[in-house]
C-alpha atoms as a PDB file:
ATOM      1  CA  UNK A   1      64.698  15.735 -98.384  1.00  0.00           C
ATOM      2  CA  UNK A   2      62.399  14.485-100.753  1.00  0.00           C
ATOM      3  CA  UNK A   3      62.753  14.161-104.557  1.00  0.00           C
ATOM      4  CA  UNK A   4      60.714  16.898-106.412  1.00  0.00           C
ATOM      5  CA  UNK A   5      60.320  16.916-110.098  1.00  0.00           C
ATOM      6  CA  UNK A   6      59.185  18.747-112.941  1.00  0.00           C
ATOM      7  CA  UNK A   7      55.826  16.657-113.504  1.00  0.00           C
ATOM      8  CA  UNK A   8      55.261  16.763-109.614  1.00  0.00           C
ATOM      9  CA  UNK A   9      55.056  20.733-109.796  1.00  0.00           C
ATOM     10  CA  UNK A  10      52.728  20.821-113.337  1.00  0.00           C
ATOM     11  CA  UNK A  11      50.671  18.357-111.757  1.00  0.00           C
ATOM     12  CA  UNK A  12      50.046  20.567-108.551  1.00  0.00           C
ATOM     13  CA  UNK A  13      49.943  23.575-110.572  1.00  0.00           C
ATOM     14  CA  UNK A  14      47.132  22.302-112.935  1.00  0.00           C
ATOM     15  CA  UNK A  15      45.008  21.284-110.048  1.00  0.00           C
ATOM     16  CA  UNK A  16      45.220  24.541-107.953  1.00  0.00           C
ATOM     17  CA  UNK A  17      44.260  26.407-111.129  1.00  0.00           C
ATOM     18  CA  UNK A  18      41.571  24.099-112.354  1.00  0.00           C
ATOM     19  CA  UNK A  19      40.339  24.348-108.250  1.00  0.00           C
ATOM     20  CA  UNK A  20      40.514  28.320-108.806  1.00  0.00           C
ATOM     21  CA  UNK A  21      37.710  28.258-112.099  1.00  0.00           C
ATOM     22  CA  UNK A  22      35.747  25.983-110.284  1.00  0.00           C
ATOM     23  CA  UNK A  23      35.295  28.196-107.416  1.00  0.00           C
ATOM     24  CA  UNK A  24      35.040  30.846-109.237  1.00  0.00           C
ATOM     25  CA  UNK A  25      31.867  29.424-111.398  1.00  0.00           C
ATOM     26  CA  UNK A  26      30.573  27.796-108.273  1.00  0.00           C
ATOM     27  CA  UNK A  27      30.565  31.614-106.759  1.00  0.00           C
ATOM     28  CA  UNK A  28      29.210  32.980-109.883  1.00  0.00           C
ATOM     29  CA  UNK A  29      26.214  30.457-110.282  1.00  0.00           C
ATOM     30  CA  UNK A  30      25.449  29.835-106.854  1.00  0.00           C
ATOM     31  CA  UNK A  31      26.345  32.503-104.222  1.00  0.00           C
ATOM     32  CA  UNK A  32      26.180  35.708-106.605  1.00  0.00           C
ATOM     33  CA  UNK A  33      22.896  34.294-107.851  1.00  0.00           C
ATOM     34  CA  UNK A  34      21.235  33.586-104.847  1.00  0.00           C
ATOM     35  CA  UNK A  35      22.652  36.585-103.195  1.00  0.00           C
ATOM     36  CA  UNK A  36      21.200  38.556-106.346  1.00  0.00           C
ATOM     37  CA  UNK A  37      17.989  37.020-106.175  1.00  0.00           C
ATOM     38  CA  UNK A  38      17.453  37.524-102.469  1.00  0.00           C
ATOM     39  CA  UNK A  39      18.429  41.671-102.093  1.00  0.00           C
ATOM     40  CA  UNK A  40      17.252  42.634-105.597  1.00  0.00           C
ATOM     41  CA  UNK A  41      14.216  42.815-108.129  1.00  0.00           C
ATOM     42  CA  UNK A  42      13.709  40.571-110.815  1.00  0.00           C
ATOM     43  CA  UNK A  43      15.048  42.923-113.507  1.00  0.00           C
ATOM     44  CA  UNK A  44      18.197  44.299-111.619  1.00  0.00           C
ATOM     45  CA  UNK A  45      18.910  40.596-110.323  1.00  0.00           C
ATOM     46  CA  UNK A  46      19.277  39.233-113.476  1.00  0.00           C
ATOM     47  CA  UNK A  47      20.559  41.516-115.394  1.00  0.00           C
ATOM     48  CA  UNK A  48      23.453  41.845-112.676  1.00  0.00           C
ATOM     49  CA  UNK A  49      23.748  37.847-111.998  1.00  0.00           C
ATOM     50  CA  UNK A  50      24.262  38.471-116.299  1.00  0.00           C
ATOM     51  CA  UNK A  51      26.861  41.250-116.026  1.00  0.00           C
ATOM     52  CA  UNK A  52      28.647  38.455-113.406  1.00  0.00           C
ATOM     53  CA  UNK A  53      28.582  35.435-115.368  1.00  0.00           C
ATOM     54  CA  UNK A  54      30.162  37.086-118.362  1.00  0.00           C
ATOM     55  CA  UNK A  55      32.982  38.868-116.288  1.00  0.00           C
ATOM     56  CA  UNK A  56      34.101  35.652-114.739  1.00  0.00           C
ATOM     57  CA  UNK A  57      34.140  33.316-117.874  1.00  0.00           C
ATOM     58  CA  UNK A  58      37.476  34.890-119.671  1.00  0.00           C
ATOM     59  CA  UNK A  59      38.618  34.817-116.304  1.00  0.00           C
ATOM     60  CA  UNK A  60      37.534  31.179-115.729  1.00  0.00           C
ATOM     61  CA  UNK A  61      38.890  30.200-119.352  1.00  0.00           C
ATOM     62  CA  UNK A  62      42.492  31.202-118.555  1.00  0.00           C
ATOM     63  CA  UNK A  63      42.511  29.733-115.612  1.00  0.00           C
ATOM     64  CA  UNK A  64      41.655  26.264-117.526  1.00  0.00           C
ATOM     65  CA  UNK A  65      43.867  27.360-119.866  1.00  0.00           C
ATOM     66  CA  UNK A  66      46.829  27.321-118.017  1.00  0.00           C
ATOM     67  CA  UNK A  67      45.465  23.902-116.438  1.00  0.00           C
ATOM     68  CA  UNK A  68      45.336  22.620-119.764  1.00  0.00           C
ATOM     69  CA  UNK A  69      48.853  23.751-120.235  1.00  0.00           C
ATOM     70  CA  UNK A  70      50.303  22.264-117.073  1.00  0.00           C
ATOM     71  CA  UNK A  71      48.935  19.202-117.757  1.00  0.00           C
ATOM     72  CA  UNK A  72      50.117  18.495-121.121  1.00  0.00           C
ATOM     73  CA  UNK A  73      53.775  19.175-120.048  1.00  0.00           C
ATOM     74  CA  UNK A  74      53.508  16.857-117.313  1.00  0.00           C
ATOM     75  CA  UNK A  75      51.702  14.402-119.391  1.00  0.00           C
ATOM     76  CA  UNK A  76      48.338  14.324-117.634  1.00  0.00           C
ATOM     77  CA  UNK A  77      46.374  13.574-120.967  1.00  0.00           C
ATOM     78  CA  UNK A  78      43.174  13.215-119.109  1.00  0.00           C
ATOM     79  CA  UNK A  79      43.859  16.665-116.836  1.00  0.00           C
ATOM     80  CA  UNK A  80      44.477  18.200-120.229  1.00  0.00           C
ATOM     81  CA  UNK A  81      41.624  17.131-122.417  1.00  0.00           C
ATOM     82  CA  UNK A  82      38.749  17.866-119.514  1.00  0.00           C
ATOM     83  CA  UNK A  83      40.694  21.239-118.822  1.00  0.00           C
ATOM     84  CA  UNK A  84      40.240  22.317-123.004  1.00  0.00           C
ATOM     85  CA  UNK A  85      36.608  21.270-122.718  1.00  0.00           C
ATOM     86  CA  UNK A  86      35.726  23.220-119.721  1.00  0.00           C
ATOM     87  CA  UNK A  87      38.145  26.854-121.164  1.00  0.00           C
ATOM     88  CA  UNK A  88      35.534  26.033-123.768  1.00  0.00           C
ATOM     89  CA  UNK A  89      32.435  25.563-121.529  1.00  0.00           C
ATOM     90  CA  UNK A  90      33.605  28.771-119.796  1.00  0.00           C
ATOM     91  CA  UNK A  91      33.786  30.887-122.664  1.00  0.00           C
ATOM     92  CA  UNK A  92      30.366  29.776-124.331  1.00  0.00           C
ATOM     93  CA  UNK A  93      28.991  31.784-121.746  1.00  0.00           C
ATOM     94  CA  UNK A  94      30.109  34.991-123.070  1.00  0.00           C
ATOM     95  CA  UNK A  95      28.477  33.741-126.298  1.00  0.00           C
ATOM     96  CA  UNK A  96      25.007  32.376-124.391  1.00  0.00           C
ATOM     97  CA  UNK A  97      24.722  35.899-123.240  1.00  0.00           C
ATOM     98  CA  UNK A  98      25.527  37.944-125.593  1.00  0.00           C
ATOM     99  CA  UNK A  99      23.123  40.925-126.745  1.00  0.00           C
ATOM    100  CA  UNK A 100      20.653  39.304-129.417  1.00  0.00           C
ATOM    101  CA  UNK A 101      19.606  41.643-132.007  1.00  0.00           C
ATOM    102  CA  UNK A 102      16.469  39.823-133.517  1.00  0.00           C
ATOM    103  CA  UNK A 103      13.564  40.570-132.648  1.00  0.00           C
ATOM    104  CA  UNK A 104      10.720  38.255-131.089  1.00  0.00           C
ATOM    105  CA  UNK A 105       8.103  37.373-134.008  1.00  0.00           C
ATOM    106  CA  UNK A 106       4.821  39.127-133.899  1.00  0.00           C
ATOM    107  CA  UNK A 107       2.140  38.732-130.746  1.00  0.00           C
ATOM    108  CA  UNK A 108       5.119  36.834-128.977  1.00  0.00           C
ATOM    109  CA  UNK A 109       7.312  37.728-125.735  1.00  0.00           C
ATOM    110  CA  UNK A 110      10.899  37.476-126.012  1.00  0.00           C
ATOM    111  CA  UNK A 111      11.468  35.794-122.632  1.00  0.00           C
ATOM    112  CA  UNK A 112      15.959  36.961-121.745  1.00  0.00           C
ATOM    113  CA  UNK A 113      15.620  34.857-118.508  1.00  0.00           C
ATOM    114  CA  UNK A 114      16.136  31.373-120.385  1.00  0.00           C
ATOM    115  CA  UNK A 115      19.697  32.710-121.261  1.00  0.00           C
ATOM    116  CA  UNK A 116      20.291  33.111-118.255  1.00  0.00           C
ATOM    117  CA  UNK A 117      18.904  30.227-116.746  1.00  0.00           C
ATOM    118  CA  UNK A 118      20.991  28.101-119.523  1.00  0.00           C
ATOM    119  CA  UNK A 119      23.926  30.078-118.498  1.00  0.00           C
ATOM    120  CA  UNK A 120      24.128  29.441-114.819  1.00  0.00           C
ATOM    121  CA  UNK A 121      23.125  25.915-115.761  1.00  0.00           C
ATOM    122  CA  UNK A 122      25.951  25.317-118.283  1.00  0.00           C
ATOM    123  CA  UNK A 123      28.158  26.996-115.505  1.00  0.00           C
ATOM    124  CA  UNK A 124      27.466  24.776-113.069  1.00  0.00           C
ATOM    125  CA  UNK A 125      28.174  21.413-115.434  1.00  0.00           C
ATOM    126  CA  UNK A 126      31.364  23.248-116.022  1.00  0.00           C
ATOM    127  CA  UNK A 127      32.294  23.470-112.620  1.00  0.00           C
ATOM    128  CA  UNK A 128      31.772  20.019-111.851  1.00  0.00           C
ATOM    129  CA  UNK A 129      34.152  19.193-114.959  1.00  0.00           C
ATOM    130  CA  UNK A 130      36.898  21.527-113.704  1.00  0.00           C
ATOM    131  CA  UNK A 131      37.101  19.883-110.720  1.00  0.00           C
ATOM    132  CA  UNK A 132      36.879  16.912-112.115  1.00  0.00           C
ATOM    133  CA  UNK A 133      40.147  18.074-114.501  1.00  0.00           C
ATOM    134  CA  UNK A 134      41.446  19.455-111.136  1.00  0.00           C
ATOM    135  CA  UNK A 135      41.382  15.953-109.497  1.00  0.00           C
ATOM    136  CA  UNK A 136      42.994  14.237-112.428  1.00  0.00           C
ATOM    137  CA  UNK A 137      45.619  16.476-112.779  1.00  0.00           C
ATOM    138  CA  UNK A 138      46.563  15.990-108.780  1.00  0.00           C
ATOM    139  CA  UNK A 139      46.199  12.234-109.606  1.00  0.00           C
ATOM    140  CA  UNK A 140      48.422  12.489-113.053  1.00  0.00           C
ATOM    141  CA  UNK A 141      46.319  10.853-115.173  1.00  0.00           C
END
């Protein structure tokens, strides 16, 4: 039977949850959007693909969270400082898309849909560095 230790668990346990928030952002930018885009109109596909992106990031920052937490106990520094980034990433979302009260100045058009374009943007960057905290944390470093 083999030897299993403390650090050997964290380490898996960081990675699987890392893994989990970036699926879940990959499924929020990608698939929701371009399932969205293709079944709805403009208006109702964005402000849906909106409603989506802002559910999922709380749920996408605790998942880092805890990725964050297992690796520092098992001393995967790396893991640890690209999981705190990305919680962070995820939650700016929620802050990207929040309702803006100003108002556009005078003979101009407020255009919404560059929020949301810099959201699923910023989402996807995110993804790639929670999988990239996933990897380290299966690695140890």
């Amino acid at each position: 039977m083999a030897n299993f230790d403390l650090s050997t668990v964290l380490h898996a346990l960081a990675a699987m949850t890392a893994g989990g928030a970036a699926a879940s952002g990959w499924t929020a930018a990608v698939i929701v959007a371009n399932t969205a885009f293709d079944g709805l109109d403009h208006g109702r596909a964005d402000r849906h693909l909106r409603k989506v992106l802002v559910a999922t990031a709380s749920f996408q920052a605790i998942l880092m969270a805890a990725a964050a937490g297992c690796a520092i106990l098992s001393g995967a520094m790396a893991a640890f400082v690209t999981a705190v980034i990305a919680a962070l990433g995820f939650l700016s979302n929620m802050w990207t898309l929040a309702p803006r009260k100003d108002k556009a100045p005078e003979g101009l058009h407020k255009r919404n849909s560059t929020m949301r374009i810099l959201a699923v943007s910023l989402t996807l960057i995110i993804t790639v560095l929670a999988a990239t905290s996933g990897v380290l944390a299966a690695l140890g470093i």
